[in-house]
Every structure is written in C-alpha cells, then in structure tokens.
Protein backbone atom coordinates (compact mmCIF):
# COMPACT_ATOMS: atom_id res chain seq x y z
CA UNK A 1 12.84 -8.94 8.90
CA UNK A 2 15.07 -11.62 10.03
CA UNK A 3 18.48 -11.79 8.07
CA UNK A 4 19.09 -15.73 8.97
CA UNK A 5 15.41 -16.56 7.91
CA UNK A 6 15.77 -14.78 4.85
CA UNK A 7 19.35 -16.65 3.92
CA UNK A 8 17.69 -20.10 4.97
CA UNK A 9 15.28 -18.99 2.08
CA UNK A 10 17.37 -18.55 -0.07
CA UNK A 11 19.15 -21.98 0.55
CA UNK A 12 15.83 -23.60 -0.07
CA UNK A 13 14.09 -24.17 3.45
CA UNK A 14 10.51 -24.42 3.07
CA UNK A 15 9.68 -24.21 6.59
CA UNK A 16 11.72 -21.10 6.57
CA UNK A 17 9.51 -19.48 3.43
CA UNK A 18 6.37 -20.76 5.76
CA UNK A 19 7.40 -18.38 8.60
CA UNK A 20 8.41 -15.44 6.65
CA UNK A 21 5.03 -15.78 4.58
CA UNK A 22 3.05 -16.26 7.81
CA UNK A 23 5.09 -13.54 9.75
CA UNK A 24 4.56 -10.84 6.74
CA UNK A 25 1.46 -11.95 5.01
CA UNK A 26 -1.27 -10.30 7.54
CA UNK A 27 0.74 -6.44 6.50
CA UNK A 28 1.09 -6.96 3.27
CA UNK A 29 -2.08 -8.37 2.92
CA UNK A 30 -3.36 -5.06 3.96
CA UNK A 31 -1.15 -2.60 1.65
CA UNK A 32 -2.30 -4.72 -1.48
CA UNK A 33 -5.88 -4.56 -0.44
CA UNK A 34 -5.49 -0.32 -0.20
CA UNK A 35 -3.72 -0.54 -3.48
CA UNK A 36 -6.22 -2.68 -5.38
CA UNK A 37 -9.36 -2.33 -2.77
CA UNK A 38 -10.71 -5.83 -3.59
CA UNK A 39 -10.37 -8.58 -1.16
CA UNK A 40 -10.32 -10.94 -3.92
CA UNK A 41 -7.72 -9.75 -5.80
CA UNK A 42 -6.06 -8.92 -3.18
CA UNK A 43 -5.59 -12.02 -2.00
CA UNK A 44 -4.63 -13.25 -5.47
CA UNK A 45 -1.56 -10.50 -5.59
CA UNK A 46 -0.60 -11.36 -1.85
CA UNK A 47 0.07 -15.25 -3.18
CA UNK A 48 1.59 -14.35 -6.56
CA UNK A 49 3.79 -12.07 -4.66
CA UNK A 50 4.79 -14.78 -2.10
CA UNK A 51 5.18 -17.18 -5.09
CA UNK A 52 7.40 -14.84 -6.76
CA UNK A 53 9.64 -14.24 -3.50
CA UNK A 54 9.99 -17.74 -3.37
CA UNK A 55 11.10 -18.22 -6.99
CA UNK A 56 13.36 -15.18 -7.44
CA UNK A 57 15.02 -15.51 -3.81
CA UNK A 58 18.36 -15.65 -5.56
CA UNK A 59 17.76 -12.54 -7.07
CA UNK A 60 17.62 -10.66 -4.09
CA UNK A 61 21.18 -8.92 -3.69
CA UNK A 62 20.80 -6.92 0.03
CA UNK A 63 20.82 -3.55 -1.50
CA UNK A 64 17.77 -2.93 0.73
CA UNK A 65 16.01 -4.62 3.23
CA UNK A 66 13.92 -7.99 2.57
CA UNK A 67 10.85 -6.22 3.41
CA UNK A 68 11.58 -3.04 0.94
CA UNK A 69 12.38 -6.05 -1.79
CA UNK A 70 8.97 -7.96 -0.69
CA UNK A 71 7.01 -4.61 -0.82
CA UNK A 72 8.21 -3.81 -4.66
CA UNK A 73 7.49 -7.52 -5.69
CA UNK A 74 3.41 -6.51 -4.56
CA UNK A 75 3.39 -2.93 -5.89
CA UNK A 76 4.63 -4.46 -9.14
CA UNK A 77 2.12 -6.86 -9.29
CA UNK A 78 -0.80 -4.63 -8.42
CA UNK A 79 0.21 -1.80 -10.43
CA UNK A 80 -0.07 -4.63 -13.61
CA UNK A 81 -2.66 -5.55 -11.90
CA UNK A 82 -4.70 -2.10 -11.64
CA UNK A 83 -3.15 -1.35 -15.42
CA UNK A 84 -5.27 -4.55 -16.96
CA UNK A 85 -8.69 -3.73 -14.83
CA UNK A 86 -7.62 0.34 -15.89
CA UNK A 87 -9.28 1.28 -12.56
CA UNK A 88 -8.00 2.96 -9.03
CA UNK A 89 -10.73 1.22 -6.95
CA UNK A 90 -13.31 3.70 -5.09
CA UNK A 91 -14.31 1.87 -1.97
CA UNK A 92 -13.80 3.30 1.38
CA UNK A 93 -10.66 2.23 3.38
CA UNK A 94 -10.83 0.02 5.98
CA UNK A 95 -8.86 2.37 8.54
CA UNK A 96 -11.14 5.15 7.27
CA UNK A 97 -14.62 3.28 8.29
CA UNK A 98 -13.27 2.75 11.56
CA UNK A 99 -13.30 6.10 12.46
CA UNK A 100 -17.26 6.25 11.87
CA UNK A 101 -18.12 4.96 16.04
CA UNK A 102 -20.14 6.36 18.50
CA UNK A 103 -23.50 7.68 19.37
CA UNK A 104 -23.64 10.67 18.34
CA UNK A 105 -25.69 11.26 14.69
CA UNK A 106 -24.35 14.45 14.03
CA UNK A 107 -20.72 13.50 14.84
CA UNK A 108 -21.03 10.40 12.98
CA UNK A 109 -22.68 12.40 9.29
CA UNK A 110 -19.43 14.60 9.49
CA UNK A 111 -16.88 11.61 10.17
CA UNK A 112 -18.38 9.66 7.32
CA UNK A 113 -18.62 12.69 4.56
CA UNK A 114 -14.87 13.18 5.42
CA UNK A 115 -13.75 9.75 5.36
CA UNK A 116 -15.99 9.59 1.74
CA UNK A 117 -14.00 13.04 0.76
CA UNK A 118 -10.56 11.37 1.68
CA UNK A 119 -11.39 8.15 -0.49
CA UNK A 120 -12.66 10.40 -3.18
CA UNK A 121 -9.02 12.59 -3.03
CA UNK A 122 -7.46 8.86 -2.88
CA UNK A 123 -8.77 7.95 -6.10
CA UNK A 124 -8.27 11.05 -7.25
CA UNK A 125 -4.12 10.12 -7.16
CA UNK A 126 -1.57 9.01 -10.18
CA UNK A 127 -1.06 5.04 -9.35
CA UNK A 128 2.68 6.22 -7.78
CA UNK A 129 1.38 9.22 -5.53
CA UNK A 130 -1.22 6.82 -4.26
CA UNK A 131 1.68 4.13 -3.73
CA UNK A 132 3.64 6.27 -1.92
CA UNK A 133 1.27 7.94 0.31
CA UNK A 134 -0.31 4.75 1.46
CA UNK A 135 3.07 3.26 1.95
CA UNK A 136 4.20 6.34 3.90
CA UNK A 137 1.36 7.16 6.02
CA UNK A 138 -0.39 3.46 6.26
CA UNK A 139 2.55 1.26 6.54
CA UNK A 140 4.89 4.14 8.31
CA UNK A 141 7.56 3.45 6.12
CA UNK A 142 10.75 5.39 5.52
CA UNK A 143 11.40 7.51 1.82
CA UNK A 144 14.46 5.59 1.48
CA UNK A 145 12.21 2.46 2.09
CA UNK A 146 9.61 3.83 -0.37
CA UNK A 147 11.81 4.98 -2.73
CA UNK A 148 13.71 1.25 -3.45
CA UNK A 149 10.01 -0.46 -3.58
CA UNK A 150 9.17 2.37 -6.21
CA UNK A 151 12.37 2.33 -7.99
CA UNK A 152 12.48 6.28 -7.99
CA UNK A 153 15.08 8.13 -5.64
CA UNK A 154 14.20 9.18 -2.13
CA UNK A 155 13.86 12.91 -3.83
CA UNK A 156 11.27 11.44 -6.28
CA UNK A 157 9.00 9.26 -3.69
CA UNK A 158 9.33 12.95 -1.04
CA UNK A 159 8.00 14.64 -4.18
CA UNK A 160 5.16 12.23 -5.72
CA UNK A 161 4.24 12.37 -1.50
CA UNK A 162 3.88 16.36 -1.28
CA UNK A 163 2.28 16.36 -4.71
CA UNK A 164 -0.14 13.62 -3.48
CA UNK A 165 -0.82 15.64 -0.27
CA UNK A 166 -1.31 18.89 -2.00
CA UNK A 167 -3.82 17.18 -4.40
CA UNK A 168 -5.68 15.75 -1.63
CA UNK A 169 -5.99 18.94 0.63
CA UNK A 170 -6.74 20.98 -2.75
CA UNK A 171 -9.76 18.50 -3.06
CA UNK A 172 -10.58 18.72 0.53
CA UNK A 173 -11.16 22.56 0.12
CA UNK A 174 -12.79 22.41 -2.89
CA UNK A 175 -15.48 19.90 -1.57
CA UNK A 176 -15.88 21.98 1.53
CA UNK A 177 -16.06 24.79 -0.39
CA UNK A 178 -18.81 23.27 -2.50
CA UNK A 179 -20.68 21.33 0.66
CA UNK A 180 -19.99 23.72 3.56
C-alpha cells in the first residue's frame, strides 16, 4: 500500500480514496466473501468497510500497515455481521471449486468430496480460527499482519491457526475414516 496515497487520504483527496478503493477492493472483496460466503453481503461489508476507511482516516495512527488497518475494519464488520445472521456460511469456496477440472469422472468424485470435506472442516471453525486461517493461507498474510487485524498477539493468531489446522485435519480423518 502506498504511504503518499494513504496521507493524501487522509488530507481529504477523493480521487486519492478512488484509487486506493479501486486498487484494494477486488482482494478484499474476496476475503469478505470467504468470511461471510454471500456475494450480497459481501458486497455490502466491502462498501461499509470502504465507507468507514474513509470516515475514520484520521484515526489511523501507522502502528501497522494501511492494509493490516483496512483488513480489521472488514473482519470487524463481518464478524457483526455473521454475529446478527448467527451463521458461519456452508457454501463451497470459490478457490476450492476450481480445483474440480478435467475429464476424468473418477478424479473429479474424489476432488469434489474433498473440497466438500474442507468446507465442511471450514465451518466447522470458531469465527477467529476461521479468520485467521483464511487470512493466512488465502490472502498469504504474515502473523504479525494477522495478529493487528485480529487484535490478539502474533502468539495468539499462530495458536487460533494450529488449533484451526488441527481441527480441520482431525475432521479430515474422521470423514475418511467414516467414507473410506
């Protein structure tokens, strides 16, 4: 993220806040959509959370990066989000469906029961183990990243990660187990 854009934001340049929410809206589109997993909505949080970087651009104070700052705006607003519908969505991620190519039948029936099992073990996650291991392995993003969007230390976001991996591999085996 630019560091002159962002202080022309803060002054008050529109044009400025148009390239910034043009430059970051297509990736953050995407983590608030595997958050929530409805377009819709989605697309509601994406413009609140641009609305409220906009608005509480003086607030920002540099202790992380603009994007880390940006990402924690979203993850607050889906989290309330997700906490009024009282749901972790079930539909099957994007990146997951894309796996699912090819010609082969038999190859294709085992990519799409383990993408299915992966969603499952996704939904399967507290709201902050999901958060952090879709920021971490989705977005590539660094604990010390994760852990100022969270609000947790970088200790807390590595553990809520290896608890959220553990959870998904022990649901993994037990649905192989159970299918195979």
């Amino acid at each position: 993220m630019d560091k002159e854009l962002f202080e022309k934001i803060q002054d008050g340049d529109p044009r400025a806040f148009d390239s910034l929410a043009i430059k970051i809206s297509p990736e953050l589109y995407g983590f608030i959509l595997r958050m929530v997993q409805n377009e819709n909505d989605a697309k509601d949080i994406l413009q609140d959370t641009l609305v409220r970087v906009w608005e509480k651009r003086h607030q920002f104070r540099g202790t992380s990066t603009v994007k880390t700052w940006i990402y924690r705006i979203a993850i607050n607003l889906s989290y309330t989000h997700l906490k009024r519908r009282q749901r972790w969505g079930t539909a099957l991620l994007d990146e997951v469906k894309s796996l699912v190519s090819g010609s082969d039948p038999q190859q294709e029936t085992e990519q799409l029961f383990q993408s299915e099992m992966l969603e499952r073990s996704l939904s399967s996650l507290t709201p902050r183990q999901k958060a952090v291991v879709m920021a971490r392995i989705y977005e590539d993003l660094p604990f010390a990243e994760i852990s100022k969007a969270l609000g947790c230390s970088v200790n807390a976001a590595k553990v809520h990660f290896h608890e959220g991996k553990k959870r998904i591999e022990s649901y993994m085996k037990a649905k192989v187990g159970e299918n195979g």
